[in-house]
C-alpha atoms as a PDB file:
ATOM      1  CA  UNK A   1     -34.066 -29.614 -79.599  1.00  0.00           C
ATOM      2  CA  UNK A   2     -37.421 -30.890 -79.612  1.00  0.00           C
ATOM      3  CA  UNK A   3     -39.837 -31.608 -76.426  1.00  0.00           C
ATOM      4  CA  UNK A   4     -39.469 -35.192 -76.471  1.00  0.00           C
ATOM      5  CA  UNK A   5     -35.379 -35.052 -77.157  1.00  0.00           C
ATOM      6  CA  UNK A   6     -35.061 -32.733 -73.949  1.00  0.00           C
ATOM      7  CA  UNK A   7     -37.227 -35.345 -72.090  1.00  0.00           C
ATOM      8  CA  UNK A   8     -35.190 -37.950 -73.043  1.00  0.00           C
ATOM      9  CA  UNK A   9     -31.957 -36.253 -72.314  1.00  0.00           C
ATOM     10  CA  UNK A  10     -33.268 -34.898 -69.059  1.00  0.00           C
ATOM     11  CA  UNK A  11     -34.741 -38.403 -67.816  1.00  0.00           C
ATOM     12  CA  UNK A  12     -31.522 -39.722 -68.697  1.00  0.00           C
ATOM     13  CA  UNK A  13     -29.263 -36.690 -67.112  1.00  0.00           C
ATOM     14  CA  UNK A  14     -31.538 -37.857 -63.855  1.00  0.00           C
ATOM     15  CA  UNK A  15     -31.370 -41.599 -63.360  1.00  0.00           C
ATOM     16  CA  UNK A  16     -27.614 -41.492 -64.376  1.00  0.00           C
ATOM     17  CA  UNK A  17     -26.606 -38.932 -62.029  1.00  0.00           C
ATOM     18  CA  UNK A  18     -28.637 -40.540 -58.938  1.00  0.00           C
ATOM     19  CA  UNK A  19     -26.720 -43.974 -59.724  1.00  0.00           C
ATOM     20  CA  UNK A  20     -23.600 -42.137 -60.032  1.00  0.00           C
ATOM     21  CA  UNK A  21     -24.119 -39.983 -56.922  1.00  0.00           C
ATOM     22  CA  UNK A  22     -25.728 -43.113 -54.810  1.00  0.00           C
ATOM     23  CA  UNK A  23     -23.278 -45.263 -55.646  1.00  0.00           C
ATOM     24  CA  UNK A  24     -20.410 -42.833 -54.545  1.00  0.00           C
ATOM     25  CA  UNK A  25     -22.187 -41.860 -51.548  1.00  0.00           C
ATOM     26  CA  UNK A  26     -22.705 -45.549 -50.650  1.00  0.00           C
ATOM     27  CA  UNK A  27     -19.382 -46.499 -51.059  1.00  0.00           C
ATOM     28  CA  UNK A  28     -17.642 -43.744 -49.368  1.00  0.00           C
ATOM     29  CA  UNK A  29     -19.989 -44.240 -45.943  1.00  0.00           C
ATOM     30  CA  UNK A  30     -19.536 -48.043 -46.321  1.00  0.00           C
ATOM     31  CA  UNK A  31     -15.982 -47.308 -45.366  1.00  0.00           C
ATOM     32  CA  UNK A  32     -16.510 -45.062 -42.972  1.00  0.00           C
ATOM     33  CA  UNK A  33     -19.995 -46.281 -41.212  1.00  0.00           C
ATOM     34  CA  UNK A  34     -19.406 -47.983 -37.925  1.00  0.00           C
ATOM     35  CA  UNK A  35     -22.654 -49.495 -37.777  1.00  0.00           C
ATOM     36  CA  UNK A  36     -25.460 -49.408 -39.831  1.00  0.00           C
ATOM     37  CA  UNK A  37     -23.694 -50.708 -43.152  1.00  0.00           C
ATOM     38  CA  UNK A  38     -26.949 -52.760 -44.726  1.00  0.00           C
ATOM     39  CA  UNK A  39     -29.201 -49.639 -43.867  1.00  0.00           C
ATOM     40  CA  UNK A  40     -26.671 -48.020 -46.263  1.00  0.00           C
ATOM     41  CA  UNK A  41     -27.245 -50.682 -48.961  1.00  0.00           C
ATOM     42  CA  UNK A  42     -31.004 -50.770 -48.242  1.00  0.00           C
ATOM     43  CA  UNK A  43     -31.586 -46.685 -48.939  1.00  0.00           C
ATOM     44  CA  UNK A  44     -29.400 -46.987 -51.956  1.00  0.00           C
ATOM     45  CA  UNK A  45     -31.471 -49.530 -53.447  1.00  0.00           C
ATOM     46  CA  UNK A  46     -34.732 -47.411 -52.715  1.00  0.00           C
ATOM     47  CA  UNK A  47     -33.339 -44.478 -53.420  1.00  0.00           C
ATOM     48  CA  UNK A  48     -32.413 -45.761 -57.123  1.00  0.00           C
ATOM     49  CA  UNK A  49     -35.980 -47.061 -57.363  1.00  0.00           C
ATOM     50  CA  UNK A  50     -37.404 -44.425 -55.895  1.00  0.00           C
ATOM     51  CA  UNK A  51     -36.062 -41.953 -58.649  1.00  0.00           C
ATOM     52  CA  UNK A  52     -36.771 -44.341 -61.909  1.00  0.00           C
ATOM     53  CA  UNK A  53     -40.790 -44.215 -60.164  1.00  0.00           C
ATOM     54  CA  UNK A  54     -40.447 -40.257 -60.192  1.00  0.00           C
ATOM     55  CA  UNK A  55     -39.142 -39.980 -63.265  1.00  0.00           C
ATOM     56  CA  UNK A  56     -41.902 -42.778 -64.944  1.00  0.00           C
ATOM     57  CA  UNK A  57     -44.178 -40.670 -62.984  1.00  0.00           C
ATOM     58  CA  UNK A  58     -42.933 -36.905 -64.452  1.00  0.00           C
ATOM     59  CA  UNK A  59     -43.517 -38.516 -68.037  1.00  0.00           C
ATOM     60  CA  UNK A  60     -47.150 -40.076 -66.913  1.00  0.00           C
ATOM     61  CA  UNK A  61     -46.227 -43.742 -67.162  1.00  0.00           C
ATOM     62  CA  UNK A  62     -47.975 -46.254 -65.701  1.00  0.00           C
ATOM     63  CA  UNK A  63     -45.104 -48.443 -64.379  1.00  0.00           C
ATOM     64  CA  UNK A  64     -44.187 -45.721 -61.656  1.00  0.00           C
ATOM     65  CA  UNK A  65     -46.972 -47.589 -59.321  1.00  0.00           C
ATOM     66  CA  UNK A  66     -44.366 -50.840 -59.627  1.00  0.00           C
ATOM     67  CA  UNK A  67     -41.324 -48.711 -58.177  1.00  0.00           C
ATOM     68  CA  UNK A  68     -43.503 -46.527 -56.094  1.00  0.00           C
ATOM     69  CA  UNK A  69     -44.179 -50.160 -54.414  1.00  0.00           C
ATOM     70  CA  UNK A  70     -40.663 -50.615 -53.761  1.00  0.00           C
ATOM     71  CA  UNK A  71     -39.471 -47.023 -52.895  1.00  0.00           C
ATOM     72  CA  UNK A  72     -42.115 -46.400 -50.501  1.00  0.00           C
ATOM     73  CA  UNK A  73     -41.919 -49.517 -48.696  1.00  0.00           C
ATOM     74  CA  UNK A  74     -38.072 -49.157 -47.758  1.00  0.00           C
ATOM     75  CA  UNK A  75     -38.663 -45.302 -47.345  1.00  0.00           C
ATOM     76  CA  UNK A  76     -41.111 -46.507 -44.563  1.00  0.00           C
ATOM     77  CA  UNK A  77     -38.368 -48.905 -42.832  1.00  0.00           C
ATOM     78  CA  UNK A  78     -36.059 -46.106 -42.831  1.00  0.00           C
ATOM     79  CA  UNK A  79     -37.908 -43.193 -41.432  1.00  0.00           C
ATOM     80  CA  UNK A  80     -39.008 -45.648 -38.659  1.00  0.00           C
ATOM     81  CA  UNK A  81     -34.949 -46.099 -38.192  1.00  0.00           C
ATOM     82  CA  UNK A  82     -34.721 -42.308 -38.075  1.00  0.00           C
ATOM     83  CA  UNK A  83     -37.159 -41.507 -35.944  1.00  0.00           C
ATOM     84  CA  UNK A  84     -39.512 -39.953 -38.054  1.00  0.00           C
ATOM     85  CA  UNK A  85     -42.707 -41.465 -37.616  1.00  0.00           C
ATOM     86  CA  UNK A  86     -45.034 -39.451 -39.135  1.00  0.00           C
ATOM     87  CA  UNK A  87     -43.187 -40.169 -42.676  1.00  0.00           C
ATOM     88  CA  UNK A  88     -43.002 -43.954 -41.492  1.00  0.00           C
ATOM     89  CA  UNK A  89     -47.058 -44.262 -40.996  1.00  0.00           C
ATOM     90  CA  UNK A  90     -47.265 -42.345 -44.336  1.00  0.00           C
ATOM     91  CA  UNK A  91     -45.656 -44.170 -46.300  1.00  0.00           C
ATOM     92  CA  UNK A  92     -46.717 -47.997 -45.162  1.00  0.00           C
ATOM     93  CA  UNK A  93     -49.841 -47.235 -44.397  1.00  0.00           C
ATOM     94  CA  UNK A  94     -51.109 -44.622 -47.085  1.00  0.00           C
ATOM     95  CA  UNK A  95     -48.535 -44.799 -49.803  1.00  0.00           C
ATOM     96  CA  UNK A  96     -48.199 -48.476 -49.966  1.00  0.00           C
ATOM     97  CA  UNK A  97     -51.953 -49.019 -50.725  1.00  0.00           C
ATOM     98  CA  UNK A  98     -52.069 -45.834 -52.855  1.00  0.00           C
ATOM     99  CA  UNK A  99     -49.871 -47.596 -55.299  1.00  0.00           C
ATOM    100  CA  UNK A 100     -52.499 -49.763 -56.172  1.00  0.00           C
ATOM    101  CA  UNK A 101     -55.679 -47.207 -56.131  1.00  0.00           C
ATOM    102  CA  UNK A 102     -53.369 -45.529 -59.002  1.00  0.00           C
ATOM    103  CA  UNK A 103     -52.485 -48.477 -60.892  1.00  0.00           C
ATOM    104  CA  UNK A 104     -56.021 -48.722 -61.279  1.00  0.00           C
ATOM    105  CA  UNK A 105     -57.261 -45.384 -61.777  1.00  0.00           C
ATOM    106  CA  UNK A 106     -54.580 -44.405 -64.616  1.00  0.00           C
ATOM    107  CA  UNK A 107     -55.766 -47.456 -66.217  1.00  0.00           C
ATOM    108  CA  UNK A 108     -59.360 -45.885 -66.435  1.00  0.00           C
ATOM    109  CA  UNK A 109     -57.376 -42.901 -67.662  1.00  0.00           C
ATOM    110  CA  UNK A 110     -55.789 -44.669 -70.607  1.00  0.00           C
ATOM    111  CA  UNK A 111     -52.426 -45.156 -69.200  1.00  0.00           C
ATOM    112  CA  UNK A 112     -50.620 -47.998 -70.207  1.00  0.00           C
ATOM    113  CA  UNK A 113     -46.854 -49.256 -70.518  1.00  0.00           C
ATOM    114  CA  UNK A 114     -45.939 -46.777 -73.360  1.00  0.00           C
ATOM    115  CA  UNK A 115     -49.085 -44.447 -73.429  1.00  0.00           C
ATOM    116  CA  UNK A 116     -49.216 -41.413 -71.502  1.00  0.00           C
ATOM    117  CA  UNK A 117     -52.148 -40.978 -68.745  1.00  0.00           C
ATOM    118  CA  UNK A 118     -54.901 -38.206 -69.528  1.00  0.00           C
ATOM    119  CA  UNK A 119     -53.989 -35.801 -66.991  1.00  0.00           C
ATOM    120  CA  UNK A 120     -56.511 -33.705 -65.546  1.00  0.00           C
ATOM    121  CA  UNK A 121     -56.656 -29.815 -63.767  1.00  0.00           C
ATOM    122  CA  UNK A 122     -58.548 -28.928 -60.693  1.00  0.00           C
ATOM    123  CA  UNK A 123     -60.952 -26.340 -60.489  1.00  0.00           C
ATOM    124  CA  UNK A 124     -61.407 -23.173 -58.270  1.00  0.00           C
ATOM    125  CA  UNK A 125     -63.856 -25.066 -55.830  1.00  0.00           C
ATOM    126  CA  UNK A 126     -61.354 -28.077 -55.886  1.00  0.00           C
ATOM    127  CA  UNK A 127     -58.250 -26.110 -55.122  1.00  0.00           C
ATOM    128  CA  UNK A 128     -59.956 -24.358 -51.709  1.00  0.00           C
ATOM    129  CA  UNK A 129     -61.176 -27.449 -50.905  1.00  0.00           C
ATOM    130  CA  UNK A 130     -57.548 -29.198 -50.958  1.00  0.00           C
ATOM    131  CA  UNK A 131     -55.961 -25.940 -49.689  1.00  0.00           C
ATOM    132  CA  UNK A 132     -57.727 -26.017 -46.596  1.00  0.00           C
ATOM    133  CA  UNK A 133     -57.746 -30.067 -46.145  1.00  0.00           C
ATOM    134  CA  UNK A 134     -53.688 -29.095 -45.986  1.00  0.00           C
ATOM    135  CA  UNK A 135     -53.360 -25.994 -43.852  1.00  0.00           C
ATOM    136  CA  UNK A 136     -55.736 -28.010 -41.622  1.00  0.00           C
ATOM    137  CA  UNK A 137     -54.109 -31.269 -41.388  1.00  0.00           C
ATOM    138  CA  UNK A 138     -50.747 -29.470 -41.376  1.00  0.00           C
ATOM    139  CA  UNK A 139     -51.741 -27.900 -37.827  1.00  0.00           C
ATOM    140  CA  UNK A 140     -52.952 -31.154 -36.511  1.00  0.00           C
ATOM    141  CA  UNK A 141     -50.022 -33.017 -37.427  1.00  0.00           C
ATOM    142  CA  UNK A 142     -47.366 -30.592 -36.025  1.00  0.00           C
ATOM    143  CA  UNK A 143     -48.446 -30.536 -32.515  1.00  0.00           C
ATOM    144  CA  UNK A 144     -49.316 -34.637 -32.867  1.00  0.00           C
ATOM    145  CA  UNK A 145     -45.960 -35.575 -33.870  1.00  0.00           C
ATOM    146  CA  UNK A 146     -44.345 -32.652 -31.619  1.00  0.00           C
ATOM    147  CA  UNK A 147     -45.823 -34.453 -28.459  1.00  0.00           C
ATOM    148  CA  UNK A 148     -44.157 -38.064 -30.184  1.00  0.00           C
ATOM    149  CA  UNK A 149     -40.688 -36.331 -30.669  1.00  0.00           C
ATOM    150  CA  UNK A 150     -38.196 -37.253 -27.989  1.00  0.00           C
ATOM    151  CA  UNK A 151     -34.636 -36.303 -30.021  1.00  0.00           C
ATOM    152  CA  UNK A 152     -35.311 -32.203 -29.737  1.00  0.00           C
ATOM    153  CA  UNK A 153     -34.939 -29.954 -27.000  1.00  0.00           C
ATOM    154  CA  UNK A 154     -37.906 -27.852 -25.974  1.00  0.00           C
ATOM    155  CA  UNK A 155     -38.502 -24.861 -28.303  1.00  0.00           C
ATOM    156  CA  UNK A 156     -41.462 -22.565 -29.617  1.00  0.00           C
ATOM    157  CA  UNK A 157     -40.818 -24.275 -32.738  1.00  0.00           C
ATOM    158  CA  UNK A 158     -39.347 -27.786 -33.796  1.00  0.00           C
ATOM    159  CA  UNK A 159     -37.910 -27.446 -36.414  1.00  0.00           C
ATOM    160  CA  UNK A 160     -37.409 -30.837 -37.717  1.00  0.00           C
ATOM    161  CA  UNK A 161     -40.921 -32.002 -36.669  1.00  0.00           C
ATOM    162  CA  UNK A 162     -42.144 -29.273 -38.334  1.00  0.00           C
ATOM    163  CA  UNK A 163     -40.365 -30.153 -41.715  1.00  0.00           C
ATOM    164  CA  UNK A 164     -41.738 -33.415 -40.846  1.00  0.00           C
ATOM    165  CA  UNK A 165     -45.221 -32.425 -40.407  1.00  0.00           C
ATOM    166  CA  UNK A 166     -45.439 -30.052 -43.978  1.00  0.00           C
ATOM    167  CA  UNK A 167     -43.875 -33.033 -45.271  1.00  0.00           C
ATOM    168  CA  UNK A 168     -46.212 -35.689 -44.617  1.00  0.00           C
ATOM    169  CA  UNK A 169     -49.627 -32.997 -45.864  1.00  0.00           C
ATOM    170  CA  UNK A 170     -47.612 -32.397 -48.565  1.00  0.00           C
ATOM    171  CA  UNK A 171     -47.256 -36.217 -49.554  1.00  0.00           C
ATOM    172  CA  UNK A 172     -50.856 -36.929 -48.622  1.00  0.00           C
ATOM    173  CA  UNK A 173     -52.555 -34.313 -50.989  1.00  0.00           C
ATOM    174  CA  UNK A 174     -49.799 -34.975 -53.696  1.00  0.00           C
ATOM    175  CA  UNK A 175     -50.427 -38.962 -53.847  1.00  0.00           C
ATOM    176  CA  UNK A 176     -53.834 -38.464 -53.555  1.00  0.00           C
ATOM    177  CA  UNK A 177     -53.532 -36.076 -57.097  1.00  0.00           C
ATOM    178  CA  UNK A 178     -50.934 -38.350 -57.990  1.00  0.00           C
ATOM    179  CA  UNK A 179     -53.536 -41.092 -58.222  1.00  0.00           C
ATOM    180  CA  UNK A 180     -56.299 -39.379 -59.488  1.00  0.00           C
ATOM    181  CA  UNK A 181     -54.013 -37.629 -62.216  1.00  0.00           C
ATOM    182  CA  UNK A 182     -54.593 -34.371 -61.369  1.00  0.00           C
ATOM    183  CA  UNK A 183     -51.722 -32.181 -62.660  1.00  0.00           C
ATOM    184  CA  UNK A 184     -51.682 -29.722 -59.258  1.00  0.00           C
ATOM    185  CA  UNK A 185     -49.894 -32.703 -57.731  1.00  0.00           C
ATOM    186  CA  UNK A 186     -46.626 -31.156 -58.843  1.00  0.00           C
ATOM    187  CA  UNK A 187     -46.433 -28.171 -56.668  1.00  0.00           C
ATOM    188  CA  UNK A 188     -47.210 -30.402 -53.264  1.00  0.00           C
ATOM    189  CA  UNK A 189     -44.230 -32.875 -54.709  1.00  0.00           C
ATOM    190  CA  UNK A 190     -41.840 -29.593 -54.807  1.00  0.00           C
ATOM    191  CA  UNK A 191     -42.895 -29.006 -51.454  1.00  0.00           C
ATOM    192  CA  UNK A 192     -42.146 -32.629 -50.576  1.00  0.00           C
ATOM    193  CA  UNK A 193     -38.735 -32.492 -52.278  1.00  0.00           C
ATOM    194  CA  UNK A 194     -37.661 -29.532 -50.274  1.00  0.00           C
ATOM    195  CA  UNK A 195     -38.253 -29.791 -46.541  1.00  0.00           C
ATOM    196  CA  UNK A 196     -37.030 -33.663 -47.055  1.00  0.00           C
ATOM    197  CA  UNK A 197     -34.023 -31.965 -47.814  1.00  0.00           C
ATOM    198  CA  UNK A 198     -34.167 -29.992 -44.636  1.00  0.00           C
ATOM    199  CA  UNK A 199     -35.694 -32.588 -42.938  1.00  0.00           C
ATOM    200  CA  UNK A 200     -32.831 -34.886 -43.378  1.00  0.00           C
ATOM    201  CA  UNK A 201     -30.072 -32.522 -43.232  1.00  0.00           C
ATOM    202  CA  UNK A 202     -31.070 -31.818 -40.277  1.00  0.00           C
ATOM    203  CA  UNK A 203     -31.378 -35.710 -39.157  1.00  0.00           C
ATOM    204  CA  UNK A 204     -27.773 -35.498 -39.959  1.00  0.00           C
ATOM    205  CA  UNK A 205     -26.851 -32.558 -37.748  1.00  0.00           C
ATOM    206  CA  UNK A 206     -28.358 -33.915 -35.086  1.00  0.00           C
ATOM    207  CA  UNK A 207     -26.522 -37.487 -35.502  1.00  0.00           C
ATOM    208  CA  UNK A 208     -23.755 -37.597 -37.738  1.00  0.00           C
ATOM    209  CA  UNK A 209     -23.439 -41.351 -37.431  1.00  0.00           C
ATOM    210  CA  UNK A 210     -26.787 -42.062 -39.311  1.00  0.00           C
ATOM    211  CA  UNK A 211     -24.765 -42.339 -42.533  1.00  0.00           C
ATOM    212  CA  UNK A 212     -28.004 -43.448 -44.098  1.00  0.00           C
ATOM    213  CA  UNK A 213     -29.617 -39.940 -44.318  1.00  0.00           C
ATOM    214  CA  UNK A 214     -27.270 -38.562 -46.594  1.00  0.00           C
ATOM    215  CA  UNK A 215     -28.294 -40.729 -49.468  1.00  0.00           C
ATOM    216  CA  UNK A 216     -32.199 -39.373 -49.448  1.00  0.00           C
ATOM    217  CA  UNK A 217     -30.512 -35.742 -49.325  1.00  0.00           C
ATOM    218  CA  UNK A 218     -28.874 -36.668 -52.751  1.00  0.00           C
ATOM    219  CA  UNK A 219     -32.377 -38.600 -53.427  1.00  0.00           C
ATOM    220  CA  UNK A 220     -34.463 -35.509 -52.627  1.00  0.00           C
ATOM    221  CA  UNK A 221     -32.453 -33.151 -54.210  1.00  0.00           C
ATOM    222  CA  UNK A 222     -32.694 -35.035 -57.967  1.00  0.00           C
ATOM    223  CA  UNK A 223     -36.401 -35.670 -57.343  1.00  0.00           C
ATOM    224  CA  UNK A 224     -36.608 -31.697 -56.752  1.00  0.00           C
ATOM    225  CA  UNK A 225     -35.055 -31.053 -60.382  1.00  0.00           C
ATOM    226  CA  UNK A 226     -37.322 -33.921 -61.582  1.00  0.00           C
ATOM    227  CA  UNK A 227     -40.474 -32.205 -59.850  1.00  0.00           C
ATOM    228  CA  UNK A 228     -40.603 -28.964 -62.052  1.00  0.00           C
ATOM    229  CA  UNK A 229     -39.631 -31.391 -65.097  1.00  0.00           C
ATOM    230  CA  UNK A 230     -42.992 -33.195 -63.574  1.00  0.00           C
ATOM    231  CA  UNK A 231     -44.978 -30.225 -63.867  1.00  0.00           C
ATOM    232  CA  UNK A 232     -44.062 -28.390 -66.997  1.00  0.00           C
ATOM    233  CA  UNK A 233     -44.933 -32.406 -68.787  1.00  0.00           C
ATOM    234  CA  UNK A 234     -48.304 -32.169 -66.716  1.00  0.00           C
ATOM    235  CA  UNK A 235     -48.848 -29.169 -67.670  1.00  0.00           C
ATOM    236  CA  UNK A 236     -49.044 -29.864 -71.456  1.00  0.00           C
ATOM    237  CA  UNK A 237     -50.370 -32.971 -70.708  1.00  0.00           C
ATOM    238  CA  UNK A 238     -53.403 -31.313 -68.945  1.00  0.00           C
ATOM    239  CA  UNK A 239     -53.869 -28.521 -71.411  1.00  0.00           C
ATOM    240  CA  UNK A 240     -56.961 -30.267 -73.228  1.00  0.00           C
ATOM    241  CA  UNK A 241     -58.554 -30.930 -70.164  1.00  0.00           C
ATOM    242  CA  UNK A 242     -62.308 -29.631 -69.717  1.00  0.00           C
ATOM    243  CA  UNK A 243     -64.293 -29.285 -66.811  1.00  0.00           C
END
């Protein structure tokens, strides 16, 4: 099986089993949901957006900055619904108007409808510089959004607004390498893609009735598988790149 073939297969493997899964998911909590119902419907709509943007983006297509538009806009709506502010600023205040910075910038890179963006690789410098950027802002945000968070009892550690916190740095140095087509966004998207899954499993612990939060556990978990896809195509698509 060739490269392409496996892409195909694996795109379609994705977007198929996210419709599948959402549309189970939706249908079973519709039934069951005693409030809440058009949340439901709203994250299932995003959440199928949300994973044709990821996978356009994996494959360096242009037209993931039209979903993105859509995805993170209801993503916003929702974490503000959950109680997860720091995600809710991120996303409709950074990731909204990102979608537009990397429209434009992958057009500079020779992206287009069909045609791949010219990916790019950071350097040593670049890499410490981000690195610390992220440890930094990782500390600030924790103890910001720990003195917000009203739905945990007192601990050394909170766990979910931790999650939260590594989440958001993790989405802010990822979109900005997103945009810029830097192929090192990949491992801050894995990190994304894993403590959302905690994050939201954890939403759901805490209140079972928010029926919503088990459709961006299914979401998360596909976009994980569709991460390292991401990065193994960035990878070769990167591999030219000189300094």
């Amino acid at each position: 099986m060739t490269e392409k073939q496996f892409n195909r297969w694996f795109n379609a493997f994705i977007l198929i089993g996210m419709a599948v899964v959402t549309v189970l998911v939706t249908a079973i909590k519709f039934r069951s949901a005693e409030n809440g119902q058009w949340l439901l419907l709203i994250s299932a709509f995003g959440s199928l957006t949300g994973v044709l943007c990821t996978v356009l983006s994996a494959n360096g297509r242009i037209l993931t900055f039209l979903f993105g538009l859509i995805d993170v806009s209801i993503y916003g709506a929702m974490c503000l619904a959950g109680a997860r502010y720091g995600n809710a600023a991120l996303h409709l205040l950074y990731f909204l108007p990102m979608q537009f910075v990397g429209f434009f910038q992958w057009k500079k890179r020779g992206a287009k409808a069909h045609t791949e963006v010219k990916a790019r690789r950071l350097s040593g410098k670049q890499w410490l510089l981000y690195g610390s950027i992220f440890l930094a802002g990782l500390i600030v945000a924790y103890f910001v959004l720990e003195a917000m968070d009203k739905t945990e009892a007192a601990s050394v550690v909170k766990w979910l607004v931790l999650m939260d916190a590594i989440s958001m740095m993790c989405n802010l140095v990822g979109q900005y390498l997103l945009s810029t087509a830097y192929m090192e966004q990949w491992f801050f998207w894995i990190g994304v893609n894993i403590t959302s899954i905690i994050m939201w499993v954890l939403t759901l612990r805490q209140d079972p009735s928010s029926a919503y939060a088990i459709i961006y556990v299914v979401k998360y978990s596909f976009y994980l598988l569709n991460s390292f896809n991401g990065l193994r195509i960035w990878y070769n698509l990167s591999r030219d790149f000189r300094y």
